[in-house]
N, C-alpha and C. Protein backbone atom coordinates (compact mmCIF):
# COMPACT_ATOMS: atom_id res chain seq x y z
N UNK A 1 89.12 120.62 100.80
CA UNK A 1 90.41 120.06 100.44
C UNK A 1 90.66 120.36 98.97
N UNK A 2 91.45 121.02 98.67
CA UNK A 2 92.30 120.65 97.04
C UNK A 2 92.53 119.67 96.36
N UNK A 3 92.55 120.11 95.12
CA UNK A 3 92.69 118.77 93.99
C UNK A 3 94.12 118.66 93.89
N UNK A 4 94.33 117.37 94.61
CA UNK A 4 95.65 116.51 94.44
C UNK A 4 96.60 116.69 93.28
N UNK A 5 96.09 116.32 92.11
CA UNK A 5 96.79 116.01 90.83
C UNK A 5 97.46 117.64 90.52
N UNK A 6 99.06 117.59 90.21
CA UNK A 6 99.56 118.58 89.72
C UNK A 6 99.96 119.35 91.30
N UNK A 7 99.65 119.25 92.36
CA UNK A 7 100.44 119.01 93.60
C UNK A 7 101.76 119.03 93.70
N UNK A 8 102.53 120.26 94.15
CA UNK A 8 104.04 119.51 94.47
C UNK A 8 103.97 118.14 95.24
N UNK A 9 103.26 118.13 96.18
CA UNK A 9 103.38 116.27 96.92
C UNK A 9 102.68 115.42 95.86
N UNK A 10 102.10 115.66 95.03
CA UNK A 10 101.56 114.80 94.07
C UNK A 10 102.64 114.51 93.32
N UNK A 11 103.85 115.68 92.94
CA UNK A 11 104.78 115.39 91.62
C UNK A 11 106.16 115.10 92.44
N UNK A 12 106.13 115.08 93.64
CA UNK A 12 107.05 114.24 94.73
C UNK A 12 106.93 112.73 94.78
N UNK A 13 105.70 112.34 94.90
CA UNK A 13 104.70 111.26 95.07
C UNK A 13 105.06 110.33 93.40
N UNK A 14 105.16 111.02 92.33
CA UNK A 14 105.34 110.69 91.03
C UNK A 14 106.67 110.73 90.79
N UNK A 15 107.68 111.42 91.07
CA UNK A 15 109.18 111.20 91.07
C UNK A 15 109.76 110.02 91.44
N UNK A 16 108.97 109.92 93.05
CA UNK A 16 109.33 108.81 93.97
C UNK A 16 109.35 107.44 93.48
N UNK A 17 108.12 107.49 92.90
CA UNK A 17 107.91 106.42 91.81
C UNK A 17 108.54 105.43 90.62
N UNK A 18 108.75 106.75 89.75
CA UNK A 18 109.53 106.74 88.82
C UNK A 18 111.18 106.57 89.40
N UNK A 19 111.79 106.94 90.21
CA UNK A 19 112.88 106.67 91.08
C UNK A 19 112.95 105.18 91.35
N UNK A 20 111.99 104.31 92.21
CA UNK A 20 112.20 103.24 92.48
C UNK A 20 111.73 102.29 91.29
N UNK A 21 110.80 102.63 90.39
CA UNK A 21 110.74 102.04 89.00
C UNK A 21 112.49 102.12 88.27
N UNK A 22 112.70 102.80 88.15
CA UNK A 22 114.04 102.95 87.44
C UNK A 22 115.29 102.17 88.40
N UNK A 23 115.14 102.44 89.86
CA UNK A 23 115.92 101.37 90.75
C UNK A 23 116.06 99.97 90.38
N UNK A 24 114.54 99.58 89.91
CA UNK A 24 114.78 98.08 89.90
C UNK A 24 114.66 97.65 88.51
N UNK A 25 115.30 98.61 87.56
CA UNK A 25 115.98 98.22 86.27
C UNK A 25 114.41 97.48 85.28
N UNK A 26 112.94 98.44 85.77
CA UNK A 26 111.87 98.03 85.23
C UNK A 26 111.90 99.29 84.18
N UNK A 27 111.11 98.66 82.92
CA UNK A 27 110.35 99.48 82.10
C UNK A 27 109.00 100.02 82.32
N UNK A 28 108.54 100.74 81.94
CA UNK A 28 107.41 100.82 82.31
C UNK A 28 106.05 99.45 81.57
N UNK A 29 106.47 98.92 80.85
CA UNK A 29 106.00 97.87 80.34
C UNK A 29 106.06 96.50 81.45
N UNK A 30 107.31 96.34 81.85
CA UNK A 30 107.67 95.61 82.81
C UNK A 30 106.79 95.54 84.22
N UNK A 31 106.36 97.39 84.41
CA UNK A 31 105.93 97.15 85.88
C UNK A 31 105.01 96.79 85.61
N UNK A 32 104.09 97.40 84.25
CA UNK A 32 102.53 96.85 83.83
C UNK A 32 102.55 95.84 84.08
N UNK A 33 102.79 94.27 83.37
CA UNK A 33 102.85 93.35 83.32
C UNK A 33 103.19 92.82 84.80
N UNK A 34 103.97 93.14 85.86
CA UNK A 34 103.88 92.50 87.32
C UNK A 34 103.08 93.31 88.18
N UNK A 35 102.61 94.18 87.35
CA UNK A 35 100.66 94.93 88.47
C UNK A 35 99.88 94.30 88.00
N UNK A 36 99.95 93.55 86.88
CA UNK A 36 98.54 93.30 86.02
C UNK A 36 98.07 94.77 85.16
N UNK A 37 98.64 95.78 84.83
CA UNK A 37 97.84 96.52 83.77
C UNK A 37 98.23 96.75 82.60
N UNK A 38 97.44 97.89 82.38
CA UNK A 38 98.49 98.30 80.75
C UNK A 38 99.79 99.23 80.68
N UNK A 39 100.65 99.36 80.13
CA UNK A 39 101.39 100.35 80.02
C UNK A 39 101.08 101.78 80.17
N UNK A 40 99.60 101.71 79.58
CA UNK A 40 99.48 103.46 79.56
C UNK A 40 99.02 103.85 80.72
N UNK A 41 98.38 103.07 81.61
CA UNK A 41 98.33 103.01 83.04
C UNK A 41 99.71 103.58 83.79
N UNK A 42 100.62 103.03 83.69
CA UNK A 42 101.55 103.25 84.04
C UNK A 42 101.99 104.36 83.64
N UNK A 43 102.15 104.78 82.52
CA UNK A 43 102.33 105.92 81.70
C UNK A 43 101.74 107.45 82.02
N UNK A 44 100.19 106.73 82.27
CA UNK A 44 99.18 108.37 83.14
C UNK A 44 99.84 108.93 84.00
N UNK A 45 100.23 107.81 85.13
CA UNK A 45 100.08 107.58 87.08
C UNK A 45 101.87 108.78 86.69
N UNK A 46 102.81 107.71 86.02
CA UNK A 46 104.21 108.48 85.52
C UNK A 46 104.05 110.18 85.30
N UNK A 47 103.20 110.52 84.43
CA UNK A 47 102.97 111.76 83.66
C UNK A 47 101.79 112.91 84.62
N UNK A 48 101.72 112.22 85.96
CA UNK A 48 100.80 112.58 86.68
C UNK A 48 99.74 113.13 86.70
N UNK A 49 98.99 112.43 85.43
CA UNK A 49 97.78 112.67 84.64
C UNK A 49 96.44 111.93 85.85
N UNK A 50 96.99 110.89 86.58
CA UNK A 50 96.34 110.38 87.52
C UNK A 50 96.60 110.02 88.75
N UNK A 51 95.85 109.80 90.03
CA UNK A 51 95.82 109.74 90.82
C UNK A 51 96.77 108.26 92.01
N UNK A 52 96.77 108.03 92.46
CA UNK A 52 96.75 106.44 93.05
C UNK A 52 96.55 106.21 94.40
N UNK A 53 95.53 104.95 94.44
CA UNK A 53 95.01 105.13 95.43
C UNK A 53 95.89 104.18 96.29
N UNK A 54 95.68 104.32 98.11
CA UNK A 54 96.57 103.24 98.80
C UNK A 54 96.52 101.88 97.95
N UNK A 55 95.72 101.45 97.93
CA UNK A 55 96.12 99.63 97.70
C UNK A 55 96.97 99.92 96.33
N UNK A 56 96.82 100.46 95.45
CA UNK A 56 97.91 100.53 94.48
C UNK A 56 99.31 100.86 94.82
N UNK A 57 99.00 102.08 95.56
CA UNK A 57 100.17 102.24 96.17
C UNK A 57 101.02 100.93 96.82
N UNK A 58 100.16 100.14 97.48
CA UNK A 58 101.06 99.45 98.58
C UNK A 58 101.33 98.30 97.49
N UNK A 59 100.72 97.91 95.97
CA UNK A 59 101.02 96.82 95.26
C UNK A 59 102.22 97.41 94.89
N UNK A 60 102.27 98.58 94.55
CA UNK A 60 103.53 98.87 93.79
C UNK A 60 105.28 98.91 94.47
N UNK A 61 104.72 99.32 96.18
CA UNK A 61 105.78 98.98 97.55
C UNK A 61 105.91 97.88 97.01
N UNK A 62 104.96 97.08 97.09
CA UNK A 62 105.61 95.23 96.91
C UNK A 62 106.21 94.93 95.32
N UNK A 63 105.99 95.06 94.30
CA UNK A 63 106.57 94.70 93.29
C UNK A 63 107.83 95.56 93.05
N UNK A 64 107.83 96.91 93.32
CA UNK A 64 109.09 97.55 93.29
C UNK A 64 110.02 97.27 94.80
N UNK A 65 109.70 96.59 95.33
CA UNK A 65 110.59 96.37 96.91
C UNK A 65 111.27 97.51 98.24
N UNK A 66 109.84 98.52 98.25
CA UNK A 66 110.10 99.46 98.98
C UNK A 66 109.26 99.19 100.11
N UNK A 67 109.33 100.24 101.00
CA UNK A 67 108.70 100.41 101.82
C UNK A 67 107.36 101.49 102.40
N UNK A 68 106.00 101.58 102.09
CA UNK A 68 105.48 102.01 101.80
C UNK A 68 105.70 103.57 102.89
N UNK A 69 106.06 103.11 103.92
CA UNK A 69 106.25 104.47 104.65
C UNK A 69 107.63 104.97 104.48
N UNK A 70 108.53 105.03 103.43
CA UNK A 70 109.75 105.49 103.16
C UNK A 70 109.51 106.47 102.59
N UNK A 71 108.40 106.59 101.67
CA UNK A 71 107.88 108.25 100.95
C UNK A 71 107.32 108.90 101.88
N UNK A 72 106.16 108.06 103.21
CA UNK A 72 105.46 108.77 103.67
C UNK A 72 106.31 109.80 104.83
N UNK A 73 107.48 109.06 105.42
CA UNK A 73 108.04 109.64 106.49
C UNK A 73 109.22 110.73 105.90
N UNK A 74 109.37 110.53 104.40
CA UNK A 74 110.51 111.35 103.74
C UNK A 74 109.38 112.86 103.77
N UNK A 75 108.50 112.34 102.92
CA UNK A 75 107.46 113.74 102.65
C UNK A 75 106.50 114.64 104.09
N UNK A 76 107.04 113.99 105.33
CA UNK A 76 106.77 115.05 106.25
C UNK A 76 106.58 116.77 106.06
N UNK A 77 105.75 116.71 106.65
CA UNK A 77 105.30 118.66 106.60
C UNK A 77 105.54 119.32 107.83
């Protein structure tokens, strides 16, 4: 298998993100603070310096108010 990071579905996966971050009128400071981390956390995952794994994923469905299979069924192959 290939290394994920730098992935068009990785920088799909990071758009998507940044899309529903910006939907719900968060900073990136903002989402830190309702995940529990730091900004630059947020900042890596943004700059797709890092990875994310499901359960992050699905915290971030819940604090940003999506649906975790709305990326998965958009990003079909």
């Amino acid at each position: 298998m290939e290394k994920t990071l730098g992935t068009k579905r990785h920088q799909r996966l990071v758009a998507f993100l940044i899309e529903k971050r910006e939907a719900a009128g968060l900073t990136q400071t903002d989402l830190a603070d309702k995940i529990g981390e730091y900004q630059s956390w947020v900042a890596r995952l943004e700059s797709g310096q890092r990875r994310i794994d499901v359960i992050e994923f699905e915290k971030l469905a819940e604090v940003l108010e999506f649906c975790p299979t709305e990326f998965l069924s958009a990003t079909k192959t």
